[in-house]
PDB file of N, CA and C in Angstrom:
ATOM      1  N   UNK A   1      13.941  -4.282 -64.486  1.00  0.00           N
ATOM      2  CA  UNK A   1      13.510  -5.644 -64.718  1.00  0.00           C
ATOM      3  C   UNK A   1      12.209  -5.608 -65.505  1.00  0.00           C
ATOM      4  N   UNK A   2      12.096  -6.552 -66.645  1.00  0.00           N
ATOM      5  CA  UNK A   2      10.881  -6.154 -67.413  1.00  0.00           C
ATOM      6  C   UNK A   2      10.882  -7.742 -67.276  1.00  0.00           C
ATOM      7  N   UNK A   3       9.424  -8.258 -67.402  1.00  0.00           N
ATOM      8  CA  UNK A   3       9.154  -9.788 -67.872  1.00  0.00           C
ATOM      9  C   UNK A   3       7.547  -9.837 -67.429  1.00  0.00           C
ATOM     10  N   UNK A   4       7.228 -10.745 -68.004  1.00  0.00           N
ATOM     11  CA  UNK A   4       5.789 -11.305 -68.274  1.00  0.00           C
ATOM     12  C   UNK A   4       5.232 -12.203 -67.113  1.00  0.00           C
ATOM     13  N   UNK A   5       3.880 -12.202 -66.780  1.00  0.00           N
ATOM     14  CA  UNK A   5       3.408 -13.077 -65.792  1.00  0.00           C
ATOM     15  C   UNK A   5       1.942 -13.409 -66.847  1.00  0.00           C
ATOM     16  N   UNK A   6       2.070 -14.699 -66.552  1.00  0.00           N
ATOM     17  CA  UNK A   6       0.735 -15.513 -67.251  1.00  0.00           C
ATOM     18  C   UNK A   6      -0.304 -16.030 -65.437  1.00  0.00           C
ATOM     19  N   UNK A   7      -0.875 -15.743 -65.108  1.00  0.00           N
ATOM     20  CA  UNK A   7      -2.246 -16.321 -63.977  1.00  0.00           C
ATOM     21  C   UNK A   7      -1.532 -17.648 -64.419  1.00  0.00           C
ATOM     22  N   UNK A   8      -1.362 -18.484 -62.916  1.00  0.00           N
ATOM     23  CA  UNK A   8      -1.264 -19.994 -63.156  1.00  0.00           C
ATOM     24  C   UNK A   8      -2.260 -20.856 -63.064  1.00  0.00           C
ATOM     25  N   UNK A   9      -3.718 -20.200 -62.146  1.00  0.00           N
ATOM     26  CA  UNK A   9      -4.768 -20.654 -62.238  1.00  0.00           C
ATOM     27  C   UNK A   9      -5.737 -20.439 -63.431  1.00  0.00           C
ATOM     28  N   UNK A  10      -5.455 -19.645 -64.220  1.00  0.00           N
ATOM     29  CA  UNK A  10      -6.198 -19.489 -65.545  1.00  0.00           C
ATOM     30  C   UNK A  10      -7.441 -18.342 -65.059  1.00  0.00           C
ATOM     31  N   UNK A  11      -7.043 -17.576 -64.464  1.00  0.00           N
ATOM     32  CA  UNK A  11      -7.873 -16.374 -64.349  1.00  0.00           C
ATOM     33  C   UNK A  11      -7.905 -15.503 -65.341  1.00  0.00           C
ATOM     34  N   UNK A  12      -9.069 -14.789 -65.688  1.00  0.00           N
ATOM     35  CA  UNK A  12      -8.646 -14.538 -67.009  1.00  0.00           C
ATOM     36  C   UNK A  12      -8.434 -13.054 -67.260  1.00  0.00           C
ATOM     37  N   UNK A  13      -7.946 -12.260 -65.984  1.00  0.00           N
ATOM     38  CA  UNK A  13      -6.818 -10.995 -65.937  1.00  0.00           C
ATOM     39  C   UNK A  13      -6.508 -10.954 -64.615  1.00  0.00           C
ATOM     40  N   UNK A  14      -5.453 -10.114 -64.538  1.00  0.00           N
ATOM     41  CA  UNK A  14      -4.438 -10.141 -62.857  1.00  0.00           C
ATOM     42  C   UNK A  14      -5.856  -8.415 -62.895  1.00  0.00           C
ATOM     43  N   UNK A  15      -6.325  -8.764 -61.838  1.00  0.00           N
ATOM     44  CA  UNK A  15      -7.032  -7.313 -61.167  1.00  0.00           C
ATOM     45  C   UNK A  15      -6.207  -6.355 -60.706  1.00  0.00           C
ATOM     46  N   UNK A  16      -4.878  -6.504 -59.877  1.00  0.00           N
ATOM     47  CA  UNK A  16      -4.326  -5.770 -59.108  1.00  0.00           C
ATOM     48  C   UNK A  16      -2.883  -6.614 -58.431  1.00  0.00           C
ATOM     49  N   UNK A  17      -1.732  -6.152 -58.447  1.00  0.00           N
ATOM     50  CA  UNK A  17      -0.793  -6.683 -58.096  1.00  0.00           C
ATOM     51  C   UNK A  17      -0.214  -5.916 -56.957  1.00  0.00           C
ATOM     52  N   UNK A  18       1.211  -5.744 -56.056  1.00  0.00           N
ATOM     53  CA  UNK A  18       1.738  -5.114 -55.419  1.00  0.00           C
ATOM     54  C   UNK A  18       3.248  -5.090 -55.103  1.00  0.00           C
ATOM     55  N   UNK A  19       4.060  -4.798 -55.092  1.00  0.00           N
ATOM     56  CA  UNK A  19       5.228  -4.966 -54.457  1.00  0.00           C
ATOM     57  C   UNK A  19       5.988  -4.140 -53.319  1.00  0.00           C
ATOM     58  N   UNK A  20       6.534  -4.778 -52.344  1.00  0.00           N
ATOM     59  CA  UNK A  20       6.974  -3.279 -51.542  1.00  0.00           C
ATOM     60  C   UNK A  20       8.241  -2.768 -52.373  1.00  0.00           C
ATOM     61  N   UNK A  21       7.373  -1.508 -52.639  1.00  0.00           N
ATOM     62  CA  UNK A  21       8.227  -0.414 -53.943  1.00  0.00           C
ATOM     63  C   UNK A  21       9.306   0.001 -52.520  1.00  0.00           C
ATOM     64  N   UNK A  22       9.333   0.392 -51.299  1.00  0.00           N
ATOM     65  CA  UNK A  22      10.135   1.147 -50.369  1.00  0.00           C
ATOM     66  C   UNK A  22      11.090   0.703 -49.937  1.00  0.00           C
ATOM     67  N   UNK A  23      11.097  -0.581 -50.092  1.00  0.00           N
ATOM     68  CA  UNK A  23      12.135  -1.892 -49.473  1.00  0.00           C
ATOM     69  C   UNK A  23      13.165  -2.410 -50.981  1.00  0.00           C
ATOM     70  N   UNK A  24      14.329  -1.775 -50.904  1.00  0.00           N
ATOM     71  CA  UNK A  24      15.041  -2.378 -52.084  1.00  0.00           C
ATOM     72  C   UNK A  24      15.290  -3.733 -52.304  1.00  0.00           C
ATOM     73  N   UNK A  25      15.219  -4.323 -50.365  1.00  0.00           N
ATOM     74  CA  UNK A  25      15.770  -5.408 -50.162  1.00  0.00           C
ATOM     75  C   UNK A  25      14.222  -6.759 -50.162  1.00  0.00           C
ATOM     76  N   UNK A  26      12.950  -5.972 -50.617  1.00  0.00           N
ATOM     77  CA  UNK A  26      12.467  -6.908 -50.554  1.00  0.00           C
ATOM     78  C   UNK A  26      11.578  -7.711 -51.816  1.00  0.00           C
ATOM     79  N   UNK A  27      11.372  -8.941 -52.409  1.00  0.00           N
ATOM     80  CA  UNK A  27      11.156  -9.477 -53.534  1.00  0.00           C
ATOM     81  C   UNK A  27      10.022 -10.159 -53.483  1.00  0.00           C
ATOM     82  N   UNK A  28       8.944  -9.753 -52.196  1.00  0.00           N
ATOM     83  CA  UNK A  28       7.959 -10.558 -52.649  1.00  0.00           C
ATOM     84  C   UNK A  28       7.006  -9.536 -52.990  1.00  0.00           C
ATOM     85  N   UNK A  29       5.750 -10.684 -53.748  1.00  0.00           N
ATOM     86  CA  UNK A  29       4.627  -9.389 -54.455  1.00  0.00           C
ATOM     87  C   UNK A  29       3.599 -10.274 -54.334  1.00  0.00           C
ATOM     88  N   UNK A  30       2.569  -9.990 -54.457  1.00  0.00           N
ATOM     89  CA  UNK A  30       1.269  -9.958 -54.111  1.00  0.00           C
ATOM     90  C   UNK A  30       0.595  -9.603 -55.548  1.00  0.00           C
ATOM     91  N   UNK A  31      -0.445 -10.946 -56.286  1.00  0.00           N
ATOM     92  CA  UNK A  31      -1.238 -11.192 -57.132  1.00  0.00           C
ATOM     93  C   UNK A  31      -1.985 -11.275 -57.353  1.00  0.00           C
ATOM     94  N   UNK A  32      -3.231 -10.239 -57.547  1.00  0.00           N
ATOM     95  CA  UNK A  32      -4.740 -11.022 -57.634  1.00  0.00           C
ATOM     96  C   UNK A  32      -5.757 -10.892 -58.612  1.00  0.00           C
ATOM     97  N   UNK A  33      -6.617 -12.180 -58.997  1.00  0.00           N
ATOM     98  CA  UNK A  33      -6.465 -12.643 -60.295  1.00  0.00           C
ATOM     99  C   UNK A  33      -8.364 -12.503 -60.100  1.00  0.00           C
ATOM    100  N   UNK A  34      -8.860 -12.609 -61.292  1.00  0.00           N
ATOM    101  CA  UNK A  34     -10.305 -12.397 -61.161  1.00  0.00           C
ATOM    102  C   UNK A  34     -11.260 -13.582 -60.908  1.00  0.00           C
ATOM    103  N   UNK A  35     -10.780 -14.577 -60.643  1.00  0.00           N
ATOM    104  CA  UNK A  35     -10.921 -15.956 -59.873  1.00  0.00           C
ATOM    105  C   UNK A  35     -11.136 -15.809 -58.337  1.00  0.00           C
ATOM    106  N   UNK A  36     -11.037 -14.515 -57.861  1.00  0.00           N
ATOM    107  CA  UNK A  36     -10.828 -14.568 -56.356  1.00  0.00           C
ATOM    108  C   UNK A  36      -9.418 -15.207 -55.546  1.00  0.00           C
ATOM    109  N   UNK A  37      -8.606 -15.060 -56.320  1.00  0.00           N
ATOM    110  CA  UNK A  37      -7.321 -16.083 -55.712  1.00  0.00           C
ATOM    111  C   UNK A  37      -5.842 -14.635 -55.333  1.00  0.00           C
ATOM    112  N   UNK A  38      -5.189 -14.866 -54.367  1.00  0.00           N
ATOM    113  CA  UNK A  38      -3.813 -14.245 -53.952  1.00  0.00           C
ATOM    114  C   UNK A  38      -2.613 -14.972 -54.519  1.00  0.00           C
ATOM    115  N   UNK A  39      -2.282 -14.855 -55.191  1.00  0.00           N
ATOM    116  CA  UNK A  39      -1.021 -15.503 -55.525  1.00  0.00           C
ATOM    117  C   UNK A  39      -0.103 -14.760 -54.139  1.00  0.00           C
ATOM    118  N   UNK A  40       0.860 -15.077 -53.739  1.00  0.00           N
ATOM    119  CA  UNK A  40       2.057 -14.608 -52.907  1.00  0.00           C
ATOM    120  C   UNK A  40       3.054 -15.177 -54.300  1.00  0.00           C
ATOM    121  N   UNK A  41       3.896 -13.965 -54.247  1.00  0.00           N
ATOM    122  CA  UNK A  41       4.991 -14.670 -55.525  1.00  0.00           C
ATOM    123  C   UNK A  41       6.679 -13.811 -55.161  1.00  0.00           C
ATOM    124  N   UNK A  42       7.516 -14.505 -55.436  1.00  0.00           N
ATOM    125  CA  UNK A  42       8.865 -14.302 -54.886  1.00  0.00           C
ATOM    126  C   UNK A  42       9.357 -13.839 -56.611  1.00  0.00           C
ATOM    127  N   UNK A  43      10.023 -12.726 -56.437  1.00  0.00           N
ATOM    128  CA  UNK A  43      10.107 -11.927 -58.077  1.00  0.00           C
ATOM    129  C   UNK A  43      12.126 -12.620 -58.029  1.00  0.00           C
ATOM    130  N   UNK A  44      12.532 -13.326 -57.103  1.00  0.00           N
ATOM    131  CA  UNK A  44      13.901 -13.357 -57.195  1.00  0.00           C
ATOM    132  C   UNK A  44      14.099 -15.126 -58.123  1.00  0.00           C
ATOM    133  N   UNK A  45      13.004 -15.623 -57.760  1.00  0.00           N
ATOM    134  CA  UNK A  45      12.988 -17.163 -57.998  1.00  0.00           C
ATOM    135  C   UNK A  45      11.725 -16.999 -59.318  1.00  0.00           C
ATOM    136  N   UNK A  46      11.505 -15.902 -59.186  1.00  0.00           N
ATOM    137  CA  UNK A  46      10.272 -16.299 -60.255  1.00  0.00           C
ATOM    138  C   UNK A  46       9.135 -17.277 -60.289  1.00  0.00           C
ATOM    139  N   UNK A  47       8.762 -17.590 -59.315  1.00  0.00           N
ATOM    140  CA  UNK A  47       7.502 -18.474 -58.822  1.00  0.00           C
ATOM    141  C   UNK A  47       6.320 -17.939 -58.039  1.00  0.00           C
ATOM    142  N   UNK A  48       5.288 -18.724 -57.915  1.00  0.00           N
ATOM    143  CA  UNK A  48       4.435 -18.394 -56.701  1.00  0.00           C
ATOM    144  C   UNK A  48       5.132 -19.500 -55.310  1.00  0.00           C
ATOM    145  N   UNK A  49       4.767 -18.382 -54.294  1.00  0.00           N
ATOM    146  CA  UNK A  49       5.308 -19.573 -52.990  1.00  0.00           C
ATOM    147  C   UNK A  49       4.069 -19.820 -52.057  1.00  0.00           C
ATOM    148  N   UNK A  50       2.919 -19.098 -52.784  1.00  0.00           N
ATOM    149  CA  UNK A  50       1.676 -19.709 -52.009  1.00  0.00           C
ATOM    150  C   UNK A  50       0.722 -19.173 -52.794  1.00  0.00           C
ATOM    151  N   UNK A  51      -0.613 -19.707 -52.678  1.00  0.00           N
ATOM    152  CA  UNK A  51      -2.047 -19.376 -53.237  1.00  0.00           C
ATOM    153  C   UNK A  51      -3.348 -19.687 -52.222  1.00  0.00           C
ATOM    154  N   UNK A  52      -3.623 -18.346 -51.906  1.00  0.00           N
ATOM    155  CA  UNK A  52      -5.140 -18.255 -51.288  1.00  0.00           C
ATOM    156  C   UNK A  52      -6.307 -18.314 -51.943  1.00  0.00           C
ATOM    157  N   UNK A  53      -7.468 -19.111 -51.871  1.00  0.00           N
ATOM    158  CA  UNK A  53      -8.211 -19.394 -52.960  1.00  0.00           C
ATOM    159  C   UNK A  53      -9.623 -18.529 -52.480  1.00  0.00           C
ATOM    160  N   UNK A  54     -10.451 -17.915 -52.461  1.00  0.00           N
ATOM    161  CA  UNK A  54     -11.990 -17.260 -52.259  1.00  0.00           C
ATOM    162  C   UNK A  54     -11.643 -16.270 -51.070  1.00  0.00           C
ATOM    163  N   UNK A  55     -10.805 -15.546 -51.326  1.00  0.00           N
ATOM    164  CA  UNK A  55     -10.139 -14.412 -50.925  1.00  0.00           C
ATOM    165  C   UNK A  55     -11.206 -13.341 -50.499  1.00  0.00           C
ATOM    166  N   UNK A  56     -12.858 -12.992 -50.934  1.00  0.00           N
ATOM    167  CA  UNK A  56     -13.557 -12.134 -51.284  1.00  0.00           C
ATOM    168  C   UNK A  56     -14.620 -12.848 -52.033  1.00  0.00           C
ATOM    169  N   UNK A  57     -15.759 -12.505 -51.663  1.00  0.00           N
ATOM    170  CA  UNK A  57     -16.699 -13.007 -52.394  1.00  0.00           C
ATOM    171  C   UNK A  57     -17.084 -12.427 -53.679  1.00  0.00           C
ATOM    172  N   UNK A  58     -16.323 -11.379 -54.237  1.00  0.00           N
ATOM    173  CA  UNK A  58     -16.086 -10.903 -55.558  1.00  0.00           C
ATOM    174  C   UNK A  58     -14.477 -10.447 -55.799  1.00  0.00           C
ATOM    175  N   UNK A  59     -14.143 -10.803 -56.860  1.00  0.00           N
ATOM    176  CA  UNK A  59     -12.800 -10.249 -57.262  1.00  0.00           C
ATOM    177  C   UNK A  59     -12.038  -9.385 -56.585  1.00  0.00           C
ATOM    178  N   UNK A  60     -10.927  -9.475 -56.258  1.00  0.00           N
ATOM    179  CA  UNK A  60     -10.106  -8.175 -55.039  1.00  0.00           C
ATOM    180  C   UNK A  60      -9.628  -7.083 -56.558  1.00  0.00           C
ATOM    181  N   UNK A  61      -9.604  -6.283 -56.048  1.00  0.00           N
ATOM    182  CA  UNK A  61      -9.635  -4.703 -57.044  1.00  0.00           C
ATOM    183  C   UNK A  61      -8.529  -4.097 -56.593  1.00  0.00           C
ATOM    184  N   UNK A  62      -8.092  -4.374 -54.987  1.00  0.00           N
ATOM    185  CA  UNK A  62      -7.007  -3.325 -54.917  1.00  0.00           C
ATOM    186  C   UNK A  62      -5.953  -4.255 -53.832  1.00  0.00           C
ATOM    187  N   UNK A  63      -4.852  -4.437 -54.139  1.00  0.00           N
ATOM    188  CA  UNK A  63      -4.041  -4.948 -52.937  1.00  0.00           C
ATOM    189  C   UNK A  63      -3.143  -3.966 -52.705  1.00  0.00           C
ATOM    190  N   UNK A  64      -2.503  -3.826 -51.626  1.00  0.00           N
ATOM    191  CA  UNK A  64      -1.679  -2.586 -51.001  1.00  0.00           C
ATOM    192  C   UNK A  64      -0.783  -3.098 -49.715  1.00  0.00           C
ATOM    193  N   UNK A  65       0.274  -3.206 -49.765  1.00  0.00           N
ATOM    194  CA  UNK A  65       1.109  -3.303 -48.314  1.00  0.00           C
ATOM    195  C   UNK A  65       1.305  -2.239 -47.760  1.00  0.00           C
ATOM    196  N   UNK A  66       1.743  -2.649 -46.381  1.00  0.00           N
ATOM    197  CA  UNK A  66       1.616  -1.470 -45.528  1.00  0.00           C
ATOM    198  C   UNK A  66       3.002  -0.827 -45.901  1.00  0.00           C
ATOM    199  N   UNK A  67       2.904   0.613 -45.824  1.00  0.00           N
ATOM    200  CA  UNK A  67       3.836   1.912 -45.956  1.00  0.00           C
ATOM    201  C   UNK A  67       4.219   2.770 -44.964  1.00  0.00           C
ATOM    202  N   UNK A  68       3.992   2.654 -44.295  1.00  0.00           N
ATOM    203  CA  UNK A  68       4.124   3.814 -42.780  1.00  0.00           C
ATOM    204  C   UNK A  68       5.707   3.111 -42.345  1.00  0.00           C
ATOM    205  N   UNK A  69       5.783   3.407 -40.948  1.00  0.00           N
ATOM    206  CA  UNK A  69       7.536   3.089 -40.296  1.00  0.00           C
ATOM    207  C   UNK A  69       7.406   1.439 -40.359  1.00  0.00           C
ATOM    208  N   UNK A  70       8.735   1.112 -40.871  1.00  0.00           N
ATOM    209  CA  UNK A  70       9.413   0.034 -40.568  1.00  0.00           C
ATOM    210  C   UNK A  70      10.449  -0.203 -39.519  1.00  0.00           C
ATOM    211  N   UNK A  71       9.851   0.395 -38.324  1.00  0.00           N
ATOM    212  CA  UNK A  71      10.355   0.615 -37.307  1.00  0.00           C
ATOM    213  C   UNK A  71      10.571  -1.462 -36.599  1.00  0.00           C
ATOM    214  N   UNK A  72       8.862  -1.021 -36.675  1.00  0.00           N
ATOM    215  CA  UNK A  72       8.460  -2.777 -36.608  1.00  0.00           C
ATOM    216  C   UNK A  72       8.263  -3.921 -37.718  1.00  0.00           C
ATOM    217  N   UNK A  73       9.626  -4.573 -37.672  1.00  0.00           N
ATOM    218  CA  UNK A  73       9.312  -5.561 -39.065  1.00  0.00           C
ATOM    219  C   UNK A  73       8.370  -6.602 -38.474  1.00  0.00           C
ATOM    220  N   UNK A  74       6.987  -6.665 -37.836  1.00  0.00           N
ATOM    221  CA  UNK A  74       6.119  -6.811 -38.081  1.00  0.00           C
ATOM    222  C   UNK A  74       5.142  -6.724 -39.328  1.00  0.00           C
ATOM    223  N   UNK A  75       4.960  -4.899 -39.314  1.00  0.00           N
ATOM    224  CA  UNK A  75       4.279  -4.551 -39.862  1.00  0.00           C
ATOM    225  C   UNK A  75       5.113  -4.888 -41.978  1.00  0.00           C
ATOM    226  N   UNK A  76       5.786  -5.049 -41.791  1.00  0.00           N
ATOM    227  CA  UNK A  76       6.266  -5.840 -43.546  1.00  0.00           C
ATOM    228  C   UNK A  76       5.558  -6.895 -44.194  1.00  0.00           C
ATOM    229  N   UNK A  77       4.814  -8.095 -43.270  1.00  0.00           N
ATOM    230  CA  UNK A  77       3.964  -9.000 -43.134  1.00  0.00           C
ATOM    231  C   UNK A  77       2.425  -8.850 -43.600  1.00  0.00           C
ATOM    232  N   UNK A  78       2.105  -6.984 -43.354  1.00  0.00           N
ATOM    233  CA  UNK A  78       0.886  -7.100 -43.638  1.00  0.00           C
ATOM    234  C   UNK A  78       0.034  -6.393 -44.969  1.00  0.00           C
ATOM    235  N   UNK A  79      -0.904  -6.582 -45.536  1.00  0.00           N
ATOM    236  CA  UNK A  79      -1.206  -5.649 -46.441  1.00  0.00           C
ATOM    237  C   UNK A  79      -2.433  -6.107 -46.508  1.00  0.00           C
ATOM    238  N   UNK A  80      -3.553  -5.309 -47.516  1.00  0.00           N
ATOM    239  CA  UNK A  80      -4.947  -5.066 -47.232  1.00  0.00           C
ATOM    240  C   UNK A  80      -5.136  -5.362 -48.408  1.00  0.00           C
ATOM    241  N   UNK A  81      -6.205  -5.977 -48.588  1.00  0.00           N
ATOM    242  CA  UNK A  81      -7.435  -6.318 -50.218  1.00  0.00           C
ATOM    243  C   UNK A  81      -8.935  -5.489 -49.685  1.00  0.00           C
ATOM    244  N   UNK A  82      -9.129  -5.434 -51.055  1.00  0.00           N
ATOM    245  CA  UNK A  82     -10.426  -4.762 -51.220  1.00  0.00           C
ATOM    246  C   UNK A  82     -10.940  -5.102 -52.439  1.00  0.00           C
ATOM    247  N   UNK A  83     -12.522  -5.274 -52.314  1.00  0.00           N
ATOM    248  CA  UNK A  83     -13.197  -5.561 -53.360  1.00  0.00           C
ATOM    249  C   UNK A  83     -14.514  -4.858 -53.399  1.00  0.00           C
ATOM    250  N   UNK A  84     -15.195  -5.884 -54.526  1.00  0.00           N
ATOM    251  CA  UNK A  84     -17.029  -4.992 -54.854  1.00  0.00           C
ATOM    252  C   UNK A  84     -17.697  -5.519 -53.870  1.00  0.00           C
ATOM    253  N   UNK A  85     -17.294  -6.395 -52.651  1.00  0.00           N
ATOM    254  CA  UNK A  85     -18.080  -7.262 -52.035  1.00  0.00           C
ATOM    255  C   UNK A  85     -18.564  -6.221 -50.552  1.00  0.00           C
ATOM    256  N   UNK A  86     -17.411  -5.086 -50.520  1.00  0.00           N
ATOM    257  CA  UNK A  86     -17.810  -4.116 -49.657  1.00  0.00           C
ATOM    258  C   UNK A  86     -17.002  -4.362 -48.377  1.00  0.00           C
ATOM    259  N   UNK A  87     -15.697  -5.131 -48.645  1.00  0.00           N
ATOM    260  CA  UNK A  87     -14.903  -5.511 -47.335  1.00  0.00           C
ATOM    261  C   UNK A  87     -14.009  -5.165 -47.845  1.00  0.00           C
ATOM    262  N   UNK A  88     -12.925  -4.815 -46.624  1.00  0.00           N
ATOM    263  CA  UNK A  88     -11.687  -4.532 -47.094  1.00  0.00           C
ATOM    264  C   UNK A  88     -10.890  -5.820 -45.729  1.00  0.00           C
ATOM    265  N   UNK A  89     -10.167  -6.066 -45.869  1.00  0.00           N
ATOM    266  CA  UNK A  89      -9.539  -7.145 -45.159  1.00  0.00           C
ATOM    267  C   UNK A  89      -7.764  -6.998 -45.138  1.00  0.00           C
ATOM    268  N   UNK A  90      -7.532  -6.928 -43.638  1.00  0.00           N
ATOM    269  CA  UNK A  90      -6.550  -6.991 -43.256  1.00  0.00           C
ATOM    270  C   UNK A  90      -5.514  -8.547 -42.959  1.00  0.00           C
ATOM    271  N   UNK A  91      -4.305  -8.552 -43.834  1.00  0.00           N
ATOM    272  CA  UNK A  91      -4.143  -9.897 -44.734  1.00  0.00           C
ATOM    273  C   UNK A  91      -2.512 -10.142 -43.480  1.00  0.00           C
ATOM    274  N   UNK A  92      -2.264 -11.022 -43.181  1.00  0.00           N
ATOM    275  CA  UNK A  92      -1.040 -11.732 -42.354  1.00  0.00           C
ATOM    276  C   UNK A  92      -0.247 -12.479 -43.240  1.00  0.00           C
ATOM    277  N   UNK A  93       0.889 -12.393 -43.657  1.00  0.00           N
ATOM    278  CA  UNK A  93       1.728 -13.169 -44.415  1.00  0.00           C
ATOM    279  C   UNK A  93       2.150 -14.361 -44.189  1.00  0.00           C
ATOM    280  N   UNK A  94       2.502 -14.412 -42.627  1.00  0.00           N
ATOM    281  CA  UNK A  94       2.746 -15.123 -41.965  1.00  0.00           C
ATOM    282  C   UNK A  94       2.332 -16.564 -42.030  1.00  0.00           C
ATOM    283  N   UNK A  95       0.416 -15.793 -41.700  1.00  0.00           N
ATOM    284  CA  UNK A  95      -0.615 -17.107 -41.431  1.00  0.00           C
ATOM    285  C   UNK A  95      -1.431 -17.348 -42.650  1.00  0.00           C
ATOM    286  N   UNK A  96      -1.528 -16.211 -43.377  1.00  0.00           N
ATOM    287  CA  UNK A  96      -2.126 -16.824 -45.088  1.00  0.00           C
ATOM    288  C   UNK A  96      -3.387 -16.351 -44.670  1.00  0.00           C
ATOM    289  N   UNK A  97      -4.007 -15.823 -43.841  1.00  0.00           N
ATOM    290  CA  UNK A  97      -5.231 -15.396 -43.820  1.00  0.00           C
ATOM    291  C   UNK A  97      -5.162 -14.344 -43.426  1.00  0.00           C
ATOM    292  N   UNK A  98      -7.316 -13.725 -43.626  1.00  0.00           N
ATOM    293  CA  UNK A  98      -7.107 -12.195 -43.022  1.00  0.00           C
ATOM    294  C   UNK A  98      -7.265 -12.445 -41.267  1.00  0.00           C
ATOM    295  N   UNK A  99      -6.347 -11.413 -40.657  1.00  0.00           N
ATOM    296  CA  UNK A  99      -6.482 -11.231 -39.544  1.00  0.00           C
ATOM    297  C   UNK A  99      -7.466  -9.840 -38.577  1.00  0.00           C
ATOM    298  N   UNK A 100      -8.192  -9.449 -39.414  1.00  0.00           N
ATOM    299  CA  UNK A 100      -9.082  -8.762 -39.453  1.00  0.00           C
ATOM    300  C   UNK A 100      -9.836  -8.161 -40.203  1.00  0.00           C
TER     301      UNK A 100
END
């Protein structure tokens, strides 16, 4: 699959994106733009299905879902940001915020 993503908020580069590469069966990805914002985006519909806005008090640099056992589809829900701000934050899909 090849195709283009334009920032819908007008950020003016994607910092860091993600997808779970391990899961064939799964299509969402994770966007983040130098605005401080998360896109959540569904790659099957081609949209965003949510946006977190001041994510980090500086730009997020690295997003990452969790990789270890999918024993617990819990843990599919979660993934981590990191920035220059010196936090790294543990992110809930679920609830749209960090949960630690």
């Amino acid at each position: 699959m090849l195709q283009s993503y334009d920032h819908p908020s007008g950020a003016h580069a994607i910092s860091s994106f993600t997808f779970h590469n391990s899961r064939a069966t799964c299509q969402i990805g994770i966007v983040a733009g130098t605005n401080k914002e998360l896109i959540i985006y569904d790659a099957n519909s081609n949209k965003a299905i949510s946006v977190v806005n001041d994510t980090h008090a500086r730009h997020v640099h690295t997003v990452k879902f969790f990789e270890g056992s999918y024993s617990d589809n819990d843990s599919l829900n979660t993934f981590l940001t990191s920035a220059t701000d010196s936090y790294i934050k543990l992110w809930d899909l679920r609830v749209g915020k960090p949960v630690r």
